[in-house]
Protein backbone atom coordinates (compact mmCIF):
# COMPACT_ATOMS: atom_id res chain seq x y z
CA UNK A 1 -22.29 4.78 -23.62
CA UNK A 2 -25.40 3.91 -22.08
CA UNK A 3 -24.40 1.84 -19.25
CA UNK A 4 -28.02 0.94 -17.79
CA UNK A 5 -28.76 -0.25 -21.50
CA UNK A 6 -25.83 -2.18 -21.04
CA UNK A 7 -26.75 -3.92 -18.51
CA UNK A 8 -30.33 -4.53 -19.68
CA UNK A 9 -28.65 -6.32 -22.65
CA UNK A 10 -26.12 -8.27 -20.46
CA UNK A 11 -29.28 -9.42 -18.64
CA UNK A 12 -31.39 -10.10 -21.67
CA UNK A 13 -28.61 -11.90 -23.47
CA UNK A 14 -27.94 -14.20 -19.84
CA UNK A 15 -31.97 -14.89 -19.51
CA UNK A 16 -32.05 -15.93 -23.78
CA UNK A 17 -29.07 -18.34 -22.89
CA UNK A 18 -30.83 -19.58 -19.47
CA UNK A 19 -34.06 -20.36 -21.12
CA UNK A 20 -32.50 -22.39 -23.90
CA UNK A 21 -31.96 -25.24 -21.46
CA UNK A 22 -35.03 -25.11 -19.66
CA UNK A 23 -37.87 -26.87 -20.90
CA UNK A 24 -40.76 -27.02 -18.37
CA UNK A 25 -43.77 -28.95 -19.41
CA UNK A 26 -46.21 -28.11 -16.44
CA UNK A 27 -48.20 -25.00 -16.94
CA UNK A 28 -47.82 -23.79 -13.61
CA UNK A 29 -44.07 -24.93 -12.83
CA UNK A 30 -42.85 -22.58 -16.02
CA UNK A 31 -45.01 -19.91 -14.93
CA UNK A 32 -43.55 -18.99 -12.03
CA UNK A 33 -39.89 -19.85 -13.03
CA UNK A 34 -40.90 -17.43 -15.97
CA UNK A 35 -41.83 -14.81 -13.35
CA UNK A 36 -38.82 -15.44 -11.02
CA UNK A 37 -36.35 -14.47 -14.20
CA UNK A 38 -38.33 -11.68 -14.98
CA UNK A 39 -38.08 -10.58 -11.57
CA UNK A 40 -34.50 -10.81 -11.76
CA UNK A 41 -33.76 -13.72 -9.75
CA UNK A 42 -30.50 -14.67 -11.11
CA UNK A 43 -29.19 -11.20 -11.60
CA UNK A 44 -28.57 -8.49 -9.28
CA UNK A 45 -30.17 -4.92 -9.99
CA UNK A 46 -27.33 -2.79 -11.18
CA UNK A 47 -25.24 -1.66 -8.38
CA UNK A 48 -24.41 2.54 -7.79
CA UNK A 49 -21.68 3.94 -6.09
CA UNK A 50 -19.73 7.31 -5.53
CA UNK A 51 -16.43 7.94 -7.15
CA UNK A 52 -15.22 9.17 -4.19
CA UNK A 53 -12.72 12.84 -4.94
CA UNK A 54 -10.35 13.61 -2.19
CA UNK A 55 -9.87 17.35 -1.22
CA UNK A 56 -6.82 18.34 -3.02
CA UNK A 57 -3.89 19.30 -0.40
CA UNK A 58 -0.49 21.12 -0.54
CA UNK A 59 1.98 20.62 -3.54
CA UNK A 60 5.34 18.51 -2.88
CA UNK A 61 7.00 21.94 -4.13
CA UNK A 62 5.50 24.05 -1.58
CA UNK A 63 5.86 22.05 1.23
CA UNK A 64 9.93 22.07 0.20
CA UNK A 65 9.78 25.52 -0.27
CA UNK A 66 8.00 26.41 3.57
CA UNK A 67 10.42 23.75 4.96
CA UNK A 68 8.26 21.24 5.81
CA UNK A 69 10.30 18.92 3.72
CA UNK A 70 13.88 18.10 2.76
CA UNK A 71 14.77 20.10 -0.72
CA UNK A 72 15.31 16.60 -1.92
CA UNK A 73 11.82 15.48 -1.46
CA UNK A 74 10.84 17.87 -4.59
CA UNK A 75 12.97 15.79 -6.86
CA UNK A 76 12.08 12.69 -5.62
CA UNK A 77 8.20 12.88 -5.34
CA UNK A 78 6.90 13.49 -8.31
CA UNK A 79 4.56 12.15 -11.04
CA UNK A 80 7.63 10.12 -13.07
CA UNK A 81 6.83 8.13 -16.40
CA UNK A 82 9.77 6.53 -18.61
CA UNK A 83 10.33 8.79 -21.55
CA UNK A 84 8.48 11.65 -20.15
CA UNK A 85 8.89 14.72 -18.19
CA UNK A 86 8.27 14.76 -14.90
CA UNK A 87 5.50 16.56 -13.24
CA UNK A 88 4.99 18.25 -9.58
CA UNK A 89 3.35 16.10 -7.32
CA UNK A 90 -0.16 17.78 -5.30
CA UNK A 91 -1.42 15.79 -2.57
CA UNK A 92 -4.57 15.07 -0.80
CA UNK A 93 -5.51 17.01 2.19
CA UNK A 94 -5.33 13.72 4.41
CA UNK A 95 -1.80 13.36 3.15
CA UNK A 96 -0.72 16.61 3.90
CA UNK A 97 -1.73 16.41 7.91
CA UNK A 98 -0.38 12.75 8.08
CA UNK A 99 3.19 14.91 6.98
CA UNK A 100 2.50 17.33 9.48
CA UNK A 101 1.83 14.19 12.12
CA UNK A 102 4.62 12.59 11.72
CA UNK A 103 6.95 15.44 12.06
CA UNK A 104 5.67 16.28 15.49
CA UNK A 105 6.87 12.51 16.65
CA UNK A 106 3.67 11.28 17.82
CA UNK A 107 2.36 7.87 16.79
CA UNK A 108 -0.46 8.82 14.53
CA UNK A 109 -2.79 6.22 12.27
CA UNK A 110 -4.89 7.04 9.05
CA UNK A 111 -8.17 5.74 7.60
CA UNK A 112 -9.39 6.82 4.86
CA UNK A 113 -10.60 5.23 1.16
CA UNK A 114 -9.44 2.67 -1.44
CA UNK A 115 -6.47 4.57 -3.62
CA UNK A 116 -6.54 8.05 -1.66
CA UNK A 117 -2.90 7.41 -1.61
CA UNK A 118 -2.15 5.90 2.37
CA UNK A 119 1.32 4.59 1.58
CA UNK A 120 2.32 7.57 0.22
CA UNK A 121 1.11 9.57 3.39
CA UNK A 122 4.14 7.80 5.64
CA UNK A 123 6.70 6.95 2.62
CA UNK A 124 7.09 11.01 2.90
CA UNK A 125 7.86 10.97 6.50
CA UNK A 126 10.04 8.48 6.06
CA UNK A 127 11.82 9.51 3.10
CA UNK A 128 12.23 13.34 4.55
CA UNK A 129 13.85 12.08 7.86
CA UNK A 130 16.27 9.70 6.40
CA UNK A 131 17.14 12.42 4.09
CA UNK A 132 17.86 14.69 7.09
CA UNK A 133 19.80 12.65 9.14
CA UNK A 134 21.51 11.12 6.27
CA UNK A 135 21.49 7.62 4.38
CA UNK A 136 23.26 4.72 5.56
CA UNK A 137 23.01 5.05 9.00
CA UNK A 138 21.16 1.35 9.87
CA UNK A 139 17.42 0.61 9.75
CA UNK A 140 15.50 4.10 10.09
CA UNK A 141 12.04 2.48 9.05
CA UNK A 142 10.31 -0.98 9.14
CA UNK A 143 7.13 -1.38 7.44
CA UNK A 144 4.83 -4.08 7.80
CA UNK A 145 2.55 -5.70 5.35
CA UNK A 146 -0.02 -8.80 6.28
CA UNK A 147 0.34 -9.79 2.29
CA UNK A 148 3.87 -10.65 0.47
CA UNK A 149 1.77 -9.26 -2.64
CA UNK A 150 1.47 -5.77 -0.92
CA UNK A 151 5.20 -5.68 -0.27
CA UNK A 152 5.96 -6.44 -3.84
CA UNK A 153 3.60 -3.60 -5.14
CA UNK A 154 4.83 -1.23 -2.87
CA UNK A 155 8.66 -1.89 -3.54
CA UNK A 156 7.95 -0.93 -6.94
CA UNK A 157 5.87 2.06 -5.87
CA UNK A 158 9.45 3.08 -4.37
CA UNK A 159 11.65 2.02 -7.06
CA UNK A 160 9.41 4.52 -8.94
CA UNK A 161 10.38 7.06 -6.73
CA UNK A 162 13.79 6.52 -5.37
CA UNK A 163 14.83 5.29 -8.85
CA UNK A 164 13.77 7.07 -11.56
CA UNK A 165 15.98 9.94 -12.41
CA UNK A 166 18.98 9.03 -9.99
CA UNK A 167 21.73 7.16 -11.04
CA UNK A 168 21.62 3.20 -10.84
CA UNK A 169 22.50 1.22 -7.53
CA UNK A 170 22.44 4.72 -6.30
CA UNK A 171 19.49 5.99 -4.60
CA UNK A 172 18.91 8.79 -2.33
CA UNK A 173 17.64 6.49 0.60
CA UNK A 174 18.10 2.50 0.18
CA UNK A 175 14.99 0.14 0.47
CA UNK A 176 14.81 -3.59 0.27
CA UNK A 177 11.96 -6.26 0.77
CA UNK A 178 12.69 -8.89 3.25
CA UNK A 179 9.53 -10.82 3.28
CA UNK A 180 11.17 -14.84 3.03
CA UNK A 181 10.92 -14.48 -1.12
CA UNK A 182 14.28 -13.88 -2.05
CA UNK A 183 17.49 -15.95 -2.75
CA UNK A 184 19.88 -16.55 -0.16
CA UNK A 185 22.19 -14.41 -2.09
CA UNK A 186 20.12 -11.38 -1.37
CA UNK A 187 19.20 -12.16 2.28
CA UNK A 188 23.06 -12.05 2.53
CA UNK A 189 23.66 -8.83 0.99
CA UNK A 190 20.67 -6.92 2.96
CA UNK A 191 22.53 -8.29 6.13
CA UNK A 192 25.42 -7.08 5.31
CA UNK A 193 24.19 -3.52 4.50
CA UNK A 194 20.98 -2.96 5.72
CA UNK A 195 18.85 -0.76 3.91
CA UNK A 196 17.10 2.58 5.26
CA UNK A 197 13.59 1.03 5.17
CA UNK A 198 12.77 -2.43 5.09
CA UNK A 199 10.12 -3.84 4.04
CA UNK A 200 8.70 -6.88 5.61
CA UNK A 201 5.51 -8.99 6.58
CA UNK A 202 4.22 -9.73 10.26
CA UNK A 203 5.49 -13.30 10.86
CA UNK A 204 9.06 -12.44 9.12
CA UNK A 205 9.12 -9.70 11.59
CA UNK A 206 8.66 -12.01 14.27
CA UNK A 207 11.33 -14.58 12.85
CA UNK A 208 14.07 -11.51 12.65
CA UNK A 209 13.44 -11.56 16.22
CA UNK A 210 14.05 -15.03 17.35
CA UNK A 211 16.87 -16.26 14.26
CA UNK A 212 20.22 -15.82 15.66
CA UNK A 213 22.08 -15.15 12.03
CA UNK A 214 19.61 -12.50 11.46
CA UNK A 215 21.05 -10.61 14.48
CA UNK A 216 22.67 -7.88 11.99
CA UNK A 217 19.21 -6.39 10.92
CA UNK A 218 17.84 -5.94 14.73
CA UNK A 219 21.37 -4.34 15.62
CA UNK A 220 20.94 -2.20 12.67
CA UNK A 221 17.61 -1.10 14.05
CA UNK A 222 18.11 -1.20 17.52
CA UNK A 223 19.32 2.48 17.79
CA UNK A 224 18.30 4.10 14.79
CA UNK A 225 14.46 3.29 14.43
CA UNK A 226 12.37 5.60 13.87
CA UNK A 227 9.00 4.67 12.13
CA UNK A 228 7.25 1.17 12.82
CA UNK A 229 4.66 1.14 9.85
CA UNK A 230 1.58 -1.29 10.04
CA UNK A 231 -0.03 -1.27 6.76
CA UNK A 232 -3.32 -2.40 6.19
CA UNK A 233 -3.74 -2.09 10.18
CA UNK A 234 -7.68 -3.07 10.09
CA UNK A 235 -6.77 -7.23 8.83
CA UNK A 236 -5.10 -7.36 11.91
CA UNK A 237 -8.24 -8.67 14.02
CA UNK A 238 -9.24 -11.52 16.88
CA UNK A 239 -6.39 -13.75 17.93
CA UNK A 240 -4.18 -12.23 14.87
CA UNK A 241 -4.28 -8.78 16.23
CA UNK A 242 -2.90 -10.11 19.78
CA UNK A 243 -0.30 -11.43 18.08
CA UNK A 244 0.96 -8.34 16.23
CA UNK A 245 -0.03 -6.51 18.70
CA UNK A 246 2.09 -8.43 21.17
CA UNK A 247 5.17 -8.38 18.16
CA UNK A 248 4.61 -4.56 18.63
CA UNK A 249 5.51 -4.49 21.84
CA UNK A 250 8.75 -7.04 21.24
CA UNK A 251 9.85 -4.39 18.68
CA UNK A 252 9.92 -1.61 20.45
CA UNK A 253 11.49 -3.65 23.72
């Protein structure tokens, strides 16, 4: 496909259906609105762009095999479709330092472009630590979203994950969104057995701290966390940005 004579027709076809309404009897009045369309006045000029490709990083399988992850980890991340076979996972080169980041313990933060895989580069840590020190053992990660919609998509990304392949109601590390969407019934059950990582948005965060029945999750948390995960980190900006950046602060106290 020619996509430049594409968009010549697109345009063409828009400027035939324009002029069918426009009747201009002055000479000099539809002479210049003539020229104005020509010039492209109601339509942009076609807009190019890079498809950006990100260097190519270490395999899931090799970074199992030198250690850098839990044995698990290979089983768990990989490219998983319904009916198919799974395949190994390679990531990005960005991915593969924000692993190596987070194992040294230091608070580290990544910027990089649209679907270069940024959730994935701290689900890892995550994953590999709870692994490690073993499931079950209260709230080991808290992640942040500014959207309920980005909490939603990113459950799934970890049902995709943690799910597929393993047993049901039996995954190697437990996750649950806690974001002021679900029933009553579930709020109950996640306070009764919190998960391994929660998911959550900014001003639920804030009301976990202050609600008294909600005192299970931050006990849950209090000595086990380990990551504090602020997705999305650049929306938080002006008088919004004090305000996480204050709820920061609360979390950690």
């Amino acid at each position: 496909m020619d996509v430049f004579a594409l968009r010549n027709r697109l345009v063409e076809d828009y400027a035939s259906y324009i002029k069918s309404f426009i009747t201009i009897r002055d000479d000099r009045i539809r002479q210049y609105v003539d020229d104005e369309l020509r010039n492209g006045l109601l339509w942009p000029e076609p807009l190019l762009q890079l498809n950006p490709s990100f260097e190519p990083g270490p395999w899931i399988d090799d970074l199992v095999g030198s250690g850098h992850l839990h044995p698990e980890c290979q089983s768990i991340f990989r490219i998983k479709k319904p009916g198919q076979a799974d395949n190994p996972l390679r990531l990005h080169t960005h991915q593969g330092e924000a692993v190596q980041a987070a194992a040294s313990g230091d608070s580290y933060v990544l910027t990089t472009g649209t679907g270069s895989g940024k959730s994935l580069a701290y689900i890892i840590p995550i994953v590999d630590f709870v692994l490690r020190k073993g499931s079950g053992q209260g709230i080991r990660a808290i992640v942040v979203y500014p959207m309920n919609a980005l909490a939603n998509s990113q459950a799934k990304e970890l049902e995709k994950f943690l799910c597929l392949g393993y047993p049901e109601g039996r995954p190697p590390v437990t996750f649950r969104r806690y974001t002021g969407q679900e029933r009553d019934e579930e709020r109950q059950e996640i306070l009764a057995n919190p998960p391994d990582i929660l998911l959550t948005n900014y001003v639920m965060l804030e009301l976990l701290l202050t609600r008294p029945y909600e005192k299970k999750i931050v006990n849950a948390a209090r000595e086990r966390l380990q990551f504090l995960v602020l997705d999305e980190m650049h929306t938080y900006r002006g008088r919004q940005g004090a305000d996480v950046a204050m709820l920061v602060r609360r979390v950690r106290d």
